[in-house]
Protein backbone atom coordinates (compact mmCIF):
# COMPACT_ATOMS: atom_id res chain seq x y z
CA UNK A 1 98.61 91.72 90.68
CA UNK A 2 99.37 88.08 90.46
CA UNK A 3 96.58 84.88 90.24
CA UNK A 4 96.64 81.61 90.85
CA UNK A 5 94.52 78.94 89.09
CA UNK A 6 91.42 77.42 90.26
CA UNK A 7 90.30 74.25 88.78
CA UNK A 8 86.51 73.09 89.27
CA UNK A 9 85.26 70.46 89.80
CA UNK A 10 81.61 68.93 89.77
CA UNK A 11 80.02 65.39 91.72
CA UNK A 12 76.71 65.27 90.71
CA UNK A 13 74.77 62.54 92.48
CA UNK A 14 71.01 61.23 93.11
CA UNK A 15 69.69 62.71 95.65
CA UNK A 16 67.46 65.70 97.35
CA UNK A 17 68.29 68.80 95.00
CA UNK A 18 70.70 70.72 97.04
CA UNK A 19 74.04 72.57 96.16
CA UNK A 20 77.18 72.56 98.48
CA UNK A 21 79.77 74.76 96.99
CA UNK A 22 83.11 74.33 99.11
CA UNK A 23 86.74 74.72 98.57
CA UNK A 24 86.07 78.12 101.40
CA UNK A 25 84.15 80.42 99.15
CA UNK A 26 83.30 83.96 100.02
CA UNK A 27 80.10 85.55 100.05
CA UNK A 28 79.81 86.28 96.37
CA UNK A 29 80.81 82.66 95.71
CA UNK A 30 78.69 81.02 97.70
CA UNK A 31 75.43 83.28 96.18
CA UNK A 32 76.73 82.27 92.72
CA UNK A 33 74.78 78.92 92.79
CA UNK A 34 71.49 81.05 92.39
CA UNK A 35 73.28 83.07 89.86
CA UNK A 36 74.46 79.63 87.95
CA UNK A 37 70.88 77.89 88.44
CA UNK A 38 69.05 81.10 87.04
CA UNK A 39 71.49 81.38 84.22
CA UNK A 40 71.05 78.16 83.05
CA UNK A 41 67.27 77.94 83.64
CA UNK A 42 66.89 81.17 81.40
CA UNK A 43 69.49 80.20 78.51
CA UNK A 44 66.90 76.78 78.12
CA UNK A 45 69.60 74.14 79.39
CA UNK A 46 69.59 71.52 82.05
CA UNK A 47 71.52 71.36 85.44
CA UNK A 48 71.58 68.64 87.34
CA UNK A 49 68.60 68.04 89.49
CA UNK A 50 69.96 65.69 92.11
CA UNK A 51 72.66 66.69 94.94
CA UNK A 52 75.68 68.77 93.49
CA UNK A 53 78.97 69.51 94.85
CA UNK A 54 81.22 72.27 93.57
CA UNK A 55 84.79 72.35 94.22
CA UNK A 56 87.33 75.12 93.86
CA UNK A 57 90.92 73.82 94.09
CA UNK A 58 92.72 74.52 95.72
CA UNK A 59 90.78 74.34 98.66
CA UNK A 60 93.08 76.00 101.17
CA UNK A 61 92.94 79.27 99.10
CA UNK A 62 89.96 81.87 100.13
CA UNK A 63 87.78 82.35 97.15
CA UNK A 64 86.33 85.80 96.08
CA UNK A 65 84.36 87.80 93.60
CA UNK A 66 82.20 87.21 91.21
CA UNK A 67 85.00 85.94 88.11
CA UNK A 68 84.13 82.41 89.24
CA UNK A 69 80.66 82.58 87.91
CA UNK A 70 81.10 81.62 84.36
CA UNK A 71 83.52 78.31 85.11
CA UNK A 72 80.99 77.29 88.03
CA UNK A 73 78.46 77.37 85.16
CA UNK A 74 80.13 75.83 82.43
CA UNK A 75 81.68 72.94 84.92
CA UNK A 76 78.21 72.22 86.27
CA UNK A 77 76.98 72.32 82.01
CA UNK A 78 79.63 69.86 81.92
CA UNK A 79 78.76 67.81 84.79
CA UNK A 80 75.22 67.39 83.48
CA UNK A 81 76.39 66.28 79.97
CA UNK A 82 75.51 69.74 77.96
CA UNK A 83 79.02 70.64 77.35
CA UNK A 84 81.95 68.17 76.09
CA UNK A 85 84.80 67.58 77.89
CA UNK A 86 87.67 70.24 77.89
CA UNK A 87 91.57 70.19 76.89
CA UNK A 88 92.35 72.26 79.76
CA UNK A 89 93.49 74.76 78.02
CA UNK A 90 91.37 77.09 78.34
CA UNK A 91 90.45 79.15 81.07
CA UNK A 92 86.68 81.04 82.33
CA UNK A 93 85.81 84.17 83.83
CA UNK A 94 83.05 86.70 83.90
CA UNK A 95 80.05 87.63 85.87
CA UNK A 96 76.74 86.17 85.61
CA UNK A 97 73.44 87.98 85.17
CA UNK A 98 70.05 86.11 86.39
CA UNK A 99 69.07 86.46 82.35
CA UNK A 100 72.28 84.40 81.37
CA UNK A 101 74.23 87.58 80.27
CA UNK A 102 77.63 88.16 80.97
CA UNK A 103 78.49 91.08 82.85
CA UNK A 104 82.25 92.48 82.69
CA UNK A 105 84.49 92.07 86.44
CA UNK A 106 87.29 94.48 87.81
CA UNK A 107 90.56 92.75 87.29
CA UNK A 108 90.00 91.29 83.76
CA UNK A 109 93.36 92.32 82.65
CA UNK A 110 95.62 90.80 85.78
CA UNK A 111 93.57 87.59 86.12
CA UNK A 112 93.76 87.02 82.30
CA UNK A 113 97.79 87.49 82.53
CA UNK A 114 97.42 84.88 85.40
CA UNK A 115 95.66 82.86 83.36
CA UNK A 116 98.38 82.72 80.55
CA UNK A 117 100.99 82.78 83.57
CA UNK A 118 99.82 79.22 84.34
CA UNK A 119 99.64 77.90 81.09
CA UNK A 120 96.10 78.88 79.78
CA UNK A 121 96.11 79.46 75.63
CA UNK A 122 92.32 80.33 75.59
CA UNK A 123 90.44 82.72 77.69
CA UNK A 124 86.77 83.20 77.50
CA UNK A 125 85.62 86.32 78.54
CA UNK A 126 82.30 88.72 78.49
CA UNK A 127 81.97 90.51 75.75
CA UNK A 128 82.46 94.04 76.78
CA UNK A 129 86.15 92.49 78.18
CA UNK A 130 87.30 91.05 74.91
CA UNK A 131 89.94 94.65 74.67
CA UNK A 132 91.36 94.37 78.20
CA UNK A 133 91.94 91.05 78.30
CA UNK A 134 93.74 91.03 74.59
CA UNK A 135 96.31 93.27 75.73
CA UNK A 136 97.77 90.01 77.53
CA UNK A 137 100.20 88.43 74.26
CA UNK A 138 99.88 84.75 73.67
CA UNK A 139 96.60 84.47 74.44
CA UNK A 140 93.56 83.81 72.60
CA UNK A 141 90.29 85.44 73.79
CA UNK A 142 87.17 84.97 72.84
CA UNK A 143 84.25 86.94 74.22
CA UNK A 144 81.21 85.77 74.82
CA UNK A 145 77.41 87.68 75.41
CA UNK A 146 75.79 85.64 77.17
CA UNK A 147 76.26 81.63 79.11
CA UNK A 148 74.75 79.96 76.10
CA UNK A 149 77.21 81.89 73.49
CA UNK A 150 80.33 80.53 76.09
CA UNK A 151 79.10 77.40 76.23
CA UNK A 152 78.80 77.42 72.65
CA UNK A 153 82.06 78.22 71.92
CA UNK A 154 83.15 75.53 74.06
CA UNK A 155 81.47 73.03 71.68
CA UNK A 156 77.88 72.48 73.36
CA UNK A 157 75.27 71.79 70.28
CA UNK A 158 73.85 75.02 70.61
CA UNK A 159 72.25 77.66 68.38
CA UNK A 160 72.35 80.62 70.96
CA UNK A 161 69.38 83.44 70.00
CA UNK A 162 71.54 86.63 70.06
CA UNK A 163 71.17 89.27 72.82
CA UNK A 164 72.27 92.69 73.89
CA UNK A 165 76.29 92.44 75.80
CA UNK A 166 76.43 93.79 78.75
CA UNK A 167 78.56 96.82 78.30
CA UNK A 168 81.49 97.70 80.72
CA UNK A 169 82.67 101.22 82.12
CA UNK A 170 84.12 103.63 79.43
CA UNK A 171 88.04 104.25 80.35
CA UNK A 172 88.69 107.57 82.02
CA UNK A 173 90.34 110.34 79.49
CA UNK A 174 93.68 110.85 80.35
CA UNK A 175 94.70 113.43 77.25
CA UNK A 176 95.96 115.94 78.70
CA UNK A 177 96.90 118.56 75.24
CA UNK A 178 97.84 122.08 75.64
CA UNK A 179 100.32 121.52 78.90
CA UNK A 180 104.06 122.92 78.05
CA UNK A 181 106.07 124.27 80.21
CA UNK A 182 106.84 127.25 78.40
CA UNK A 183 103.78 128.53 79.49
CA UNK A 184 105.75 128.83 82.85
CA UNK A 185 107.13 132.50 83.58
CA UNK A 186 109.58 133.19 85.43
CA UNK A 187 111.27 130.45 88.73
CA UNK A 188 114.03 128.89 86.75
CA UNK A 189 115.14 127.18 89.21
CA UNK A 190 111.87 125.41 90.00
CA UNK A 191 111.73 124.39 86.30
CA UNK A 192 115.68 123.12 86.75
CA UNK A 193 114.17 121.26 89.46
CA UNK A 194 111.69 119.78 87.59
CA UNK A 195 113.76 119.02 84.86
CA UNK A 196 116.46 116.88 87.44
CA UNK A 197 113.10 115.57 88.88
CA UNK A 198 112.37 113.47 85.50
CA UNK A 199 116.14 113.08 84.47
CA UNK A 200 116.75 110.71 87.78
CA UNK A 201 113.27 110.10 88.82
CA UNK A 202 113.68 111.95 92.16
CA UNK A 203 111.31 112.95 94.80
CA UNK A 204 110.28 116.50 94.82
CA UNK A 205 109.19 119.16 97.41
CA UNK A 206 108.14 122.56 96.34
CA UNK A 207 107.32 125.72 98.73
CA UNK A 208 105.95 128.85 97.92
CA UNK A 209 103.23 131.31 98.32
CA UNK A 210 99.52 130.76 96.65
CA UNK A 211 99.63 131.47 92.81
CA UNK A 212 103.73 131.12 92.73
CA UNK A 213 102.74 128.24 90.04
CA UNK A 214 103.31 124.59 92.16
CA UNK A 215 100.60 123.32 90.76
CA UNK A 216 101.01 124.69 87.46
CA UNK A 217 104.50 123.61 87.43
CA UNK A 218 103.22 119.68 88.71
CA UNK A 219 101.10 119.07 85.91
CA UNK A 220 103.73 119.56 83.58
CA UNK A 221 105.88 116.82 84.70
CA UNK A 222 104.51 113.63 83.20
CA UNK A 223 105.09 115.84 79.78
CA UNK A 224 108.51 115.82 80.24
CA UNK A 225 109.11 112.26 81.43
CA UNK A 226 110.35 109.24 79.06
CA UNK A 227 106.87 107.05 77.78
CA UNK A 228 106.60 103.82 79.56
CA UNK A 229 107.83 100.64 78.20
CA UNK A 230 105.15 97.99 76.90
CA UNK A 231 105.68 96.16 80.42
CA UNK A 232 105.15 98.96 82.35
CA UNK A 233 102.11 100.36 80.43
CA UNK A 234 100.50 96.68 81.52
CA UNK A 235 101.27 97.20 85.13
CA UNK A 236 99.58 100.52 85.27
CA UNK A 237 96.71 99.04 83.12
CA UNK A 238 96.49 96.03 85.28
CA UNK A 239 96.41 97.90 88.52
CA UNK A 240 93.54 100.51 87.41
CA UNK A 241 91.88 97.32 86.65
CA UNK A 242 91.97 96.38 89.84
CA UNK A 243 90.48 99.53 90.85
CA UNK A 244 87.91 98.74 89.06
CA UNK A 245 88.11 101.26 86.15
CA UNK A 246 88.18 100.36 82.73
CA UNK A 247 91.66 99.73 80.97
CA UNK A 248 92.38 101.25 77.49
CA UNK A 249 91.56 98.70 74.27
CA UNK A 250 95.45 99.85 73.95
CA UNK A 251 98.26 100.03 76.16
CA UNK A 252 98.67 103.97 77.35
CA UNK A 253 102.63 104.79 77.35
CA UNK A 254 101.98 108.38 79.03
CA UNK A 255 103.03 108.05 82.94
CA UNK A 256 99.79 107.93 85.14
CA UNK A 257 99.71 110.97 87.14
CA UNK A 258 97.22 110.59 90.56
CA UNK A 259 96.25 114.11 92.20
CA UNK A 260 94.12 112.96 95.43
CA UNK A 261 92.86 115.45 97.50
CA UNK A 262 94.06 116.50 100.79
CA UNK A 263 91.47 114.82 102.62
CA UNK A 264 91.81 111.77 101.40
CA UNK A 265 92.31 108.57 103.63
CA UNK A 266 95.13 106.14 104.56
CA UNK A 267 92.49 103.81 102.70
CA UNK A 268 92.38 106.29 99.73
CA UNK A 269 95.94 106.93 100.06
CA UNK A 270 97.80 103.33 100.15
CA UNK A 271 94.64 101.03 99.28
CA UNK A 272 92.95 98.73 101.71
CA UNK A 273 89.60 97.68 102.57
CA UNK A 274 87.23 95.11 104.71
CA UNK A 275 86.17 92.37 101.87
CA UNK A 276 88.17 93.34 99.09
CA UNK A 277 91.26 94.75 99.12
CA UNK A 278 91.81 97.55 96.18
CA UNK A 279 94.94 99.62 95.52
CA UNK A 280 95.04 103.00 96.84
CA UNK A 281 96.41 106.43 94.52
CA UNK A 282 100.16 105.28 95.18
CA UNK A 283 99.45 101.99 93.97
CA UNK A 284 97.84 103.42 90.52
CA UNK A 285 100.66 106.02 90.05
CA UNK A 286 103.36 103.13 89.96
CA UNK A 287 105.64 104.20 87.23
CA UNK A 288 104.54 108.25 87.65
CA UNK A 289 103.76 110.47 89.79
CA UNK A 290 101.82 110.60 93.02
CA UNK A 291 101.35 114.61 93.29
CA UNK A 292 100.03 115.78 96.67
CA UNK A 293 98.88 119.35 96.38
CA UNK A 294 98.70 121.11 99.83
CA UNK A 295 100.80 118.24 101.46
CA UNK A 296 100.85 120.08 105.14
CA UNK A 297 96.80 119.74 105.16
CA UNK A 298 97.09 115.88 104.65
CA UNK A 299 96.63 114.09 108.20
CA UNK A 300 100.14 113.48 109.05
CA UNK A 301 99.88 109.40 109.93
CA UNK A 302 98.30 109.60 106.04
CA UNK A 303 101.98 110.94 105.15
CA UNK A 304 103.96 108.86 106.98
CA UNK A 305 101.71 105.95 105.50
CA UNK A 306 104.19 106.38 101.95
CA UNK A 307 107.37 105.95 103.94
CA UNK A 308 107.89 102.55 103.55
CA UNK A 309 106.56 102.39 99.58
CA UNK A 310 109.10 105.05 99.05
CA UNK A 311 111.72 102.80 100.56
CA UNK A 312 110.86 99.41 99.21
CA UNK A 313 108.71 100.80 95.66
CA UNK A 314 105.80 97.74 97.05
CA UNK A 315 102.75 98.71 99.18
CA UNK A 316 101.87 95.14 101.17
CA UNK A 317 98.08 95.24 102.85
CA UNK A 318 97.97 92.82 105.54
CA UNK A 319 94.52 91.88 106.83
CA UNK A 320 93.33 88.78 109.02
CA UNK A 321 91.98 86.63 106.14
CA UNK A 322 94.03 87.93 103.12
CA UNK A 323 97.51 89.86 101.79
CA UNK A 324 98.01 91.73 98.67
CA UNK A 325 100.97 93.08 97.16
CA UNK A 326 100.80 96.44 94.88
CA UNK A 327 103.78 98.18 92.87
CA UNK A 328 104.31 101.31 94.07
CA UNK A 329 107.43 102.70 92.31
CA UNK A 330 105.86 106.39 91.53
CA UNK A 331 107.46 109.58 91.98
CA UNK A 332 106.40 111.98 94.76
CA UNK A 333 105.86 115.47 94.25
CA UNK A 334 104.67 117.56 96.73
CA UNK A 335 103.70 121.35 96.98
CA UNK A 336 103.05 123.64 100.32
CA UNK A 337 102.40 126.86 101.61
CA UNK A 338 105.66 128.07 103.93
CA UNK A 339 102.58 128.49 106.39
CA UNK A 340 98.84 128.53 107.48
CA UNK A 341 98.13 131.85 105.60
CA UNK A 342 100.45 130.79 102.36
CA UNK A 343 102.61 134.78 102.96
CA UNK A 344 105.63 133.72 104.73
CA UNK A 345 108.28 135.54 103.23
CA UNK A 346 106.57 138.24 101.56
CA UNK A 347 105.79 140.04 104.90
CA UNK A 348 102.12 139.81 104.68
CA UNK A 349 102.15 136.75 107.30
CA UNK A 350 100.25 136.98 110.35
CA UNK A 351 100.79 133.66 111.44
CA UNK A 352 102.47 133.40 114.82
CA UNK A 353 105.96 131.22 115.36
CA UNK A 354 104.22 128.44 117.01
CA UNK A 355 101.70 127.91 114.06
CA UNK A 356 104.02 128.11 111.52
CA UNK A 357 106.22 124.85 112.95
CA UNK A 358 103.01 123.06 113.68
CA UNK A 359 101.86 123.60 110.28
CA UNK A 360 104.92 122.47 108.38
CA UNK A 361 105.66 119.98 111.40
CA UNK A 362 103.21 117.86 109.60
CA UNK A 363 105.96 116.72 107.05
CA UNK A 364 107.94 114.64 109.28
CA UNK A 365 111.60 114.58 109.18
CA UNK A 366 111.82 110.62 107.95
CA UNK A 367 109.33 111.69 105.13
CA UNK A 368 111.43 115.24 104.10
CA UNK A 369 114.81 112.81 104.63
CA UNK A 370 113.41 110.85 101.74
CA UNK A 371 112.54 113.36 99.32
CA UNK A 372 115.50 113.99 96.80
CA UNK A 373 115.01 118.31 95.96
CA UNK A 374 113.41 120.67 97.83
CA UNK A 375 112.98 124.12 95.72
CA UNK A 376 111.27 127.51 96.39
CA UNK A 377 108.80 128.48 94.08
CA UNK A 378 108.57 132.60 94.55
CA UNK A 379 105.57 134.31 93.08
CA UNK A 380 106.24 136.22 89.51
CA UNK A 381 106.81 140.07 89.32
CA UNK A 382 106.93 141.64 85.37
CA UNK A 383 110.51 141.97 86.24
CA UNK A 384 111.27 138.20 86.48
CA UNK A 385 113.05 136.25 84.23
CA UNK A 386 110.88 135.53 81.02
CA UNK A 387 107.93 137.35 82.32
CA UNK A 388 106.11 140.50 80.23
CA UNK A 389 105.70 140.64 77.09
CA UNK A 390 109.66 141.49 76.42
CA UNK A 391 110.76 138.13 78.11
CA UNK A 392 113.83 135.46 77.29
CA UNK A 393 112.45 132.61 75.63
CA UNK A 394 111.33 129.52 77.50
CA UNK A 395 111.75 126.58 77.64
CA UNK A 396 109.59 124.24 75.95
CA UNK A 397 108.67 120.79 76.94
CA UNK A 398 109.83 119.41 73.78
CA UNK A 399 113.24 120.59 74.80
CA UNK A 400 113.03 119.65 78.44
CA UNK A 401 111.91 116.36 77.58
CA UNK A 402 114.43 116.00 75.08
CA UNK A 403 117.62 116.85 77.70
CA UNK A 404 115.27 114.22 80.08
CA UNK A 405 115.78 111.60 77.58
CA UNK A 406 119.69 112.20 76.81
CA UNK A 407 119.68 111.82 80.47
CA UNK A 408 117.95 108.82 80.56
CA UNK A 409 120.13 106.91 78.44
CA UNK A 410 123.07 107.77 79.54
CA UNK A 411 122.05 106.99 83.47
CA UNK A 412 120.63 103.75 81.88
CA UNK A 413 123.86 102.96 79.78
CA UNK A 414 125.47 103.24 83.13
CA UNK A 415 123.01 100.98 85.06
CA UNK A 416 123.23 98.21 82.31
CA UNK A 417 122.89 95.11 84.01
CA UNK A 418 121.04 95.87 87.54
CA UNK A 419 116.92 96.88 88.05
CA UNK A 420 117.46 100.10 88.33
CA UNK A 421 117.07 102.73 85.05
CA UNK A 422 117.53 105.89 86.90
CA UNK A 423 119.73 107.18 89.20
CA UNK A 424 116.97 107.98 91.65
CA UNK A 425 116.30 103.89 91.70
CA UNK A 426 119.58 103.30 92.79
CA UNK A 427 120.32 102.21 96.30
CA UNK A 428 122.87 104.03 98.10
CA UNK A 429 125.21 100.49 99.40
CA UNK A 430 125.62 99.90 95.74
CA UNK A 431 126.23 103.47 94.46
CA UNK A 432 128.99 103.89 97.19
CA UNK A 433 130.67 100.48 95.59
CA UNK A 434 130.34 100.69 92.27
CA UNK A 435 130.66 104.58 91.24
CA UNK A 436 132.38 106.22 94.43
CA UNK A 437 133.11 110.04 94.08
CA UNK A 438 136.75 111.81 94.52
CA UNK A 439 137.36 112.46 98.51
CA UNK A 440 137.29 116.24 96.98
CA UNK A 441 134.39 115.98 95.52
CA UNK A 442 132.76 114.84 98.28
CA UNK A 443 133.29 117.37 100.95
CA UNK A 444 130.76 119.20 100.91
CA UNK A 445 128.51 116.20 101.73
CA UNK A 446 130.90 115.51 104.45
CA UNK A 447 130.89 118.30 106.34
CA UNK A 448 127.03 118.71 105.60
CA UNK A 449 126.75 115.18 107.48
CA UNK A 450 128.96 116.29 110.35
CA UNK A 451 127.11 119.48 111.02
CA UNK A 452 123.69 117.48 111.09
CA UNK A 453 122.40 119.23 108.05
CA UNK A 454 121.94 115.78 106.16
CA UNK A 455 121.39 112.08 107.43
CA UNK A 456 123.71 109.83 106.07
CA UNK A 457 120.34 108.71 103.53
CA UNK A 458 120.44 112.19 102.63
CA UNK A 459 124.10 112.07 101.63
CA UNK A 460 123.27 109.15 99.22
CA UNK A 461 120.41 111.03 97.75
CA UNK A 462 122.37 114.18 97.35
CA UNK A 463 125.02 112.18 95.33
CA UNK A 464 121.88 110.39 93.48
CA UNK A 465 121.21 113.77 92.55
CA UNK A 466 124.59 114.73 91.62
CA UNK A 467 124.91 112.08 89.05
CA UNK A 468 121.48 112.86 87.82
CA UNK A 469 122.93 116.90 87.12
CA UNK A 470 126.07 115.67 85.60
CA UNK A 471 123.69 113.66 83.59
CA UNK A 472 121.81 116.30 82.06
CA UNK A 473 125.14 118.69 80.98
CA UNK A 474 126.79 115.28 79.92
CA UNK A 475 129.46 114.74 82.43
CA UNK A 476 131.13 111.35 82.77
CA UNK A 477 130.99 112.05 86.28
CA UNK A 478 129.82 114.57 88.68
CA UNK A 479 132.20 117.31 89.85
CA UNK A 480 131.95 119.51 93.35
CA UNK A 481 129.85 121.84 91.38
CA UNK A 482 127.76 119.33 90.96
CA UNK A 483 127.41 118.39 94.17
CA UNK A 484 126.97 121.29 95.28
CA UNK A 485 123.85 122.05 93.62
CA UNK A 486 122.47 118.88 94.82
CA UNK A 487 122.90 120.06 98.21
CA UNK A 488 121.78 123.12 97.70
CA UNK A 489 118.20 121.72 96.21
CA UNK A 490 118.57 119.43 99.28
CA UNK A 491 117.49 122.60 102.18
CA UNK A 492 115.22 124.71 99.54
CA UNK A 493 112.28 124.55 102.49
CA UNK A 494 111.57 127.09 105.61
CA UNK A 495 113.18 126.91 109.13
């Protein structure tokens, strides 16, 4: 998510031809010098023949990927006298094709706000990355087909013959039309749940029987949350970049919602990798939600995995050679079966006592201790509220979201001054100083905490929640009701 600049720099000498390229280049860097000698052999310009050294400063930093290709070109141009001299202003990156095209890299957006980060004002860029990288402000890109067309640009006496860009991956559709909650029937209180879920940003667990609507109910959140601001719309941009899919030629303000299946890996899961490290699902729902469907069939170390993002909102990947840091402020929302056959509670179940706790043992208690409401979802009879064709009106999404961002503001007005923007962000040292609750109100908690039915991290979440409910019917402050209800959407799961 964040770049450092790499100057270049180019000794060219008499001598037998070789190439040394050091400043401890990776594999793709090193092979770029057959890349680079191709490139400029096929554009019709001339590299130095003698011995050539290329270094990339600073030369304590590991070099990798392919980005490099198009300043190792136009440095080595320079070397040999085909390119004047540079302001060093402006900064190089792109792929480069053994015809001298320019092929598009995964990352364009974060490395060109690195790029203006350190004081770059031009960027030159393949063609097919001119949108990503112009979502970065103050920066002027140009995009460029092909080596002669950069070098070109960069004042070479050149009349480039015109060829076919390179074009990039199409961004992923993320429309997603026709979703309103009214189409729910019936479970008010899992839609309540939902609703306190996007008013405070909380964690959410729901349990219920196969067809009760979980997943129907999941993939009308991101409907009813606020859009992202323009900052936050680049983070989420800049870390599907990193994933290597393409970013939107404009900045997309609807929260990314990430649905990985239950057998995905810790890899998957958090990010990782051998070479290159690339975020995982929790890294690219950063400011939405991360919404694991069958959460008791994930592998339960892949669960525990999120316990420290969910803590710190970062995911750091450590390996021998390398460290990266990902955002990973998302909300969680998971959705189970009370047990192996999904019937618990409707007195279908067959499973036996020992299955059912080894089955839902697979949430551990530090994971469930972090997750703000836990609801039951119970599956719909004709009889339930707003079901048939007789039914109470529902609610909309347009309304829900509406109450959401009432709530918003006024958790925000509240906040004014700290990180934090919902009541969900808010760590609970800081909430116990600076808005403490009436001993009165607070009993409840108490004597939850002395029985053992809460941790004292789920008595700060529970008045998290609290707020978040007094929020949304536009108390000043929250009242025992209040906290009762939190504590109530605290123990919504099975023995």
């Amino acid at each position: 998510m964040q770049g450092v600049g790499v100057q270049i720099e180019v000794h060219a000498s008499a001598g037998l031809p070789v190439v040394h390229i050091v400043g401890l280049p990776g594999p793709a860097v090193q092979q770029a010098r057959h890349r680079t000698w191709s490139a400029i052999a096929r554009m019709g310009l001339a590299a130095p023949s003698g011995r050539v050294v290329i270094n990339l400063t600073p030369a304590s930093l590991p070099k990798a990927g392919t980005h490099f290709d198009l300043a190792m070109a136009i440095a080595v141009l320079r070397a040999g006298g085909a390119v004047p001299p540079d302001d060093g202003e402006t900064a190089l990156l792109g792929e480069l094709g053994l015809d001298g095209r320019l092929r598009p890299v995964a990352g364009t957006l974060p490395l060109a706000r690195a790029a203006a980060e350190a004081g770059a004002r031009r960027l030159v860029v393949p063609t097919a990355s001119v949108d990503e990288a112009s979502l970065v402000e103050g920066l002027r890109v140009l995009g460029a087909a092909s080596l002669a067309h950069a070098a070109a640009l960069l004042g070479a006496d050149l009349d480039p013959e015109p060829v076919e860009p390179v074009p990039g991956p199409l961004a992923p559709e993320r429309a997603r039309s026709g979703l309103d909650l009214a189409d729910v029937v019936g479970n008010r209180e899992a839609v309540d749940a939902l609703e306190i879920a996007a008013a405070g940003a909380h964690h959410l667990l729901m349990v219920g029987p196969p067809g009760a609507g979980k997943t129907m109910l999941a993939m009308r959140l991101p409907g009813i949350l606020p859009p992202l601001t323009q900052q936050q719309a680049l983070d989420v941009a800049s870390v599907r970049s990193l994933s290597g899919q393409a970013a939107p030629s404009s900045l997309d303000l609807l929260p990314p919602f990430e649905h990985p299946h239950h057998s995905a890996t810790a890899v998957a899961l958090v990010g990782g990798g051998s070479g290159t490290i690339r975020p995982g699902a929790a890294a690219r729902a950063t400011h939405g939600i991360l919404f694991l469907d069958e959460a008791p069939e994930f592998p339960r170390a892949v669960l525990d995995m999120l316990r420290q993002p969910l803590e710190s909102g970062t995911i750091t990947l450590d390996r021998a050679a390398v460290s990266a840091t990902y955002p990973a402020q998302f909300q969680l929302l998971l959705a189970a079966n009370p047990c192996p056959c999904g019937l618990l509670g409707t007195g279908d179940c067959t499973c036996a006592p020992m299955a059912r706790r080894r089955y839902f043992g697979r949430l551990s208690g530090p994971l469930l201790d972090r997750i703000d409401l836990r609801v039951r979802v119970e599956r719909v009879t004709l009889g339930a509220d707003g079901a048939g064709l007789g039914g109470a009106p529902r609610r909309t999404t347009a309304d829900a979201s509406a109450r959401v961002a009432e709530a918003r503001a006024r958790a925000a007005r509240r906040l004014h001054g700290t990180d934090w923007s919902a009541m969900g962000q808010v760590p609970g040292p800081w909430l116990r100083r600076h808005l403490p609750l009436a001993p009165a109100v607070l009993a409840p908690l108490e004597q939850a905490l002395e029985r053992g039915v809460i941790t004292m991290r789920g008595l700060d979440r529970s008045v998290r929640v609290a707020w978040t409910i007094a929020d949304l019917d536009g108390a000043d402050a929250p009242s025992s009701t209040h906290v009762g209800g939190a504590l109530a959407l605290r123990k919504g799961i099975p023995a």
